[in-house]
C-alpha atoms as a PDB file:
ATOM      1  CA  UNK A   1      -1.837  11.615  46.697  1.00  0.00           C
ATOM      2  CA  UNK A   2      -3.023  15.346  47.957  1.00  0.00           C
ATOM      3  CA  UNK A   3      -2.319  18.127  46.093  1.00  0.00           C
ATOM      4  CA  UNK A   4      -0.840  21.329  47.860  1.00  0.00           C
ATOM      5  CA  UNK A   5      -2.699  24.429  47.391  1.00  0.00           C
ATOM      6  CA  UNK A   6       0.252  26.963  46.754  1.00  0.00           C
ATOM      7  CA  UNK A   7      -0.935  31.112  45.644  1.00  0.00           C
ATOM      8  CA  UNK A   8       0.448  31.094  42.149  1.00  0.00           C
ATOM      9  CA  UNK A   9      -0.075  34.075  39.372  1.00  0.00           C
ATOM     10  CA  UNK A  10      -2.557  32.709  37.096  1.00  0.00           C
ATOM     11  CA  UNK A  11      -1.005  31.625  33.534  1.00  0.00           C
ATOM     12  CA  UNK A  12      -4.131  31.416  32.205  1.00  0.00           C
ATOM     13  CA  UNK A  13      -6.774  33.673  33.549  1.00  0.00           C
ATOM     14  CA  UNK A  14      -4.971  36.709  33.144  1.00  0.00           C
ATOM     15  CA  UNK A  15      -6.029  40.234  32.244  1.00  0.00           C
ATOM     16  CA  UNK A  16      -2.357  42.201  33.324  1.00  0.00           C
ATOM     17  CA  UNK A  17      -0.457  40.101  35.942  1.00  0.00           C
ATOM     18  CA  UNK A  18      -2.539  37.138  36.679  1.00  0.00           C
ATOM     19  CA  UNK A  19      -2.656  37.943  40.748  1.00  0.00           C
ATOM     20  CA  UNK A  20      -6.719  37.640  40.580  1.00  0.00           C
ATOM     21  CA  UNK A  21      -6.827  35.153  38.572  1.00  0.00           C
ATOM     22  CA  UNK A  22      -4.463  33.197  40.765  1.00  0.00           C
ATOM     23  CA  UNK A  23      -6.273  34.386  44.187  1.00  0.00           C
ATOM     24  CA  UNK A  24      -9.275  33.383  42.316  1.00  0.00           C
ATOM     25  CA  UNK A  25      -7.668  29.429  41.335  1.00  0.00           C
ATOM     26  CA  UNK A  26      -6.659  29.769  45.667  1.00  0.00           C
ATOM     27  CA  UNK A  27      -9.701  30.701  46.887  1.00  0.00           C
ATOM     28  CA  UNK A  28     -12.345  29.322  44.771  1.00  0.00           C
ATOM     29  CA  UNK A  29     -13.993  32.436  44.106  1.00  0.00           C
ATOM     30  CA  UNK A  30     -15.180  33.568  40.553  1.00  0.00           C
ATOM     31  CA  UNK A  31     -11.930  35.490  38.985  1.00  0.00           C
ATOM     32  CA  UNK A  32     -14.801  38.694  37.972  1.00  0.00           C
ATOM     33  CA  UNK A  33     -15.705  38.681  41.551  1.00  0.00           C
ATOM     34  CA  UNK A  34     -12.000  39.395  42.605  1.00  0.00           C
ATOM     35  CA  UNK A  35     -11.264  41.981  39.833  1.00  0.00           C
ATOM     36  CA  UNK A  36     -14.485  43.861  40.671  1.00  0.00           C
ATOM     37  CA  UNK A  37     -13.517  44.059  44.394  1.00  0.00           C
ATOM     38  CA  UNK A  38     -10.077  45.055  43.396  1.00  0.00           C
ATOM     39  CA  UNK A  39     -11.475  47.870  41.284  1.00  0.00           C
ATOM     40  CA  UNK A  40     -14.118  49.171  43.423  1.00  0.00           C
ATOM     41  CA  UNK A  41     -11.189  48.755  46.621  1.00  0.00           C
ATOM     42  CA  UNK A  42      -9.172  51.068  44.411  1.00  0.00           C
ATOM     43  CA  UNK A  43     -11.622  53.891  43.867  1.00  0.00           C
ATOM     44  CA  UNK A  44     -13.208  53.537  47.451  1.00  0.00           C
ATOM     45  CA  UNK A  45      -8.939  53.255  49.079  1.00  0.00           C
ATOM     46  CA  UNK A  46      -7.951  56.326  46.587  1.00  0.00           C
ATOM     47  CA  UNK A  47      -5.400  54.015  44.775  1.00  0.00           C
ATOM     48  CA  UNK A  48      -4.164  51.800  47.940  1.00  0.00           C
ATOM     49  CA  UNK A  49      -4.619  48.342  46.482  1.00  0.00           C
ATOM     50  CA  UNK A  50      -3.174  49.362  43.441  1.00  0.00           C
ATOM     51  CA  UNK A  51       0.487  48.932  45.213  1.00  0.00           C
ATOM     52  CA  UNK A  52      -1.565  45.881  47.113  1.00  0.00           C
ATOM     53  CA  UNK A  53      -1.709  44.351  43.451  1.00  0.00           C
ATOM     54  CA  UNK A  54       1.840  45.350  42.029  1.00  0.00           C
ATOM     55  CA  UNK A  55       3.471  44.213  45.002  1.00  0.00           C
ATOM     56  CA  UNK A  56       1.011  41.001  44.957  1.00  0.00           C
ATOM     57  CA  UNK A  57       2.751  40.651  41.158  1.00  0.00           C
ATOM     58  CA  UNK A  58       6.371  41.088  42.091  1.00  0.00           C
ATOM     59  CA  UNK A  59       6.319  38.669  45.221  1.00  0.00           C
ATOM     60  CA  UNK A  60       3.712  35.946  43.811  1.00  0.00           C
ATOM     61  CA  UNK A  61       5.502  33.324  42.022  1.00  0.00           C
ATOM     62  CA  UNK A  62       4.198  32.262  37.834  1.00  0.00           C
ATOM     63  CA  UNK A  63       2.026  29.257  38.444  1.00  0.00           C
ATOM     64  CA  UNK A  64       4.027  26.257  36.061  1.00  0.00           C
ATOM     65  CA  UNK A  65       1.757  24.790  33.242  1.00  0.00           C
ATOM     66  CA  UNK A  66       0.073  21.815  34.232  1.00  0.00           C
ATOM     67  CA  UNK A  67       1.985  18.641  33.462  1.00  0.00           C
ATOM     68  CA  UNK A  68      -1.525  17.443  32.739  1.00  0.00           C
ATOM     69  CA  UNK A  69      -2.083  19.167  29.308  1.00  0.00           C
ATOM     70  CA  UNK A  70      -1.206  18.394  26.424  1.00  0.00           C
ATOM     71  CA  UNK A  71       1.138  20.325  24.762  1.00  0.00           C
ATOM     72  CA  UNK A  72       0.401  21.141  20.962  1.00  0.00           C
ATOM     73  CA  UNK A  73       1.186  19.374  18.007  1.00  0.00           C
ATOM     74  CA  UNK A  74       4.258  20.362  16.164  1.00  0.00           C
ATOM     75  CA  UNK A  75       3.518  21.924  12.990  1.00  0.00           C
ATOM     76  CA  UNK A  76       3.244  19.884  10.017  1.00  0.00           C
ATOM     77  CA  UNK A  77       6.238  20.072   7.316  1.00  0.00           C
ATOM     78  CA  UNK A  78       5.209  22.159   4.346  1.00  0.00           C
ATOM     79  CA  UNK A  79       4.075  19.842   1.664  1.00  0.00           C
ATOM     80  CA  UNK A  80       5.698  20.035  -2.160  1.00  0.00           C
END
């Protein structure tokens, strides 16, 4: 069984949308790596690759939680 590489948004390494983390997750690359490019991009393209990253948000689909985690325990019921 292969597993498809699809670019997702990131659910979990997220700092506002989750597009570097999920570039990151697509490429391999360390998630800091991407964000630092994106930021020094922005200064050095006078704001250019801040539409790059909203538009990255708004067409990138949410990545679904792994069916491989467990989910967490219910709470307990209060105790009398």
């Amino acid at each position: 069984m292969t597993t498809e590489k699809r670019l997702q948004r990131s659910i979990d390494d997220r700092w506002i949308g989750g597009v570097c983390g999920g570039l990151a997750d697509y490429t391999g690359v360390d998630a800091n790596l991407i964000r630092l490019i994106v930021v020094v991009g922005t200064i050095l393209g006078f704001g250019s690759l801040i539409v790059a990253y909203i538009v990255a948000w708004l067409i990138m689909p949410k990545a679904d939680p792994s069916p491989y985690e467990p989910t967490p325990p219910a709470p307990a019921p209060p105790s009398e």
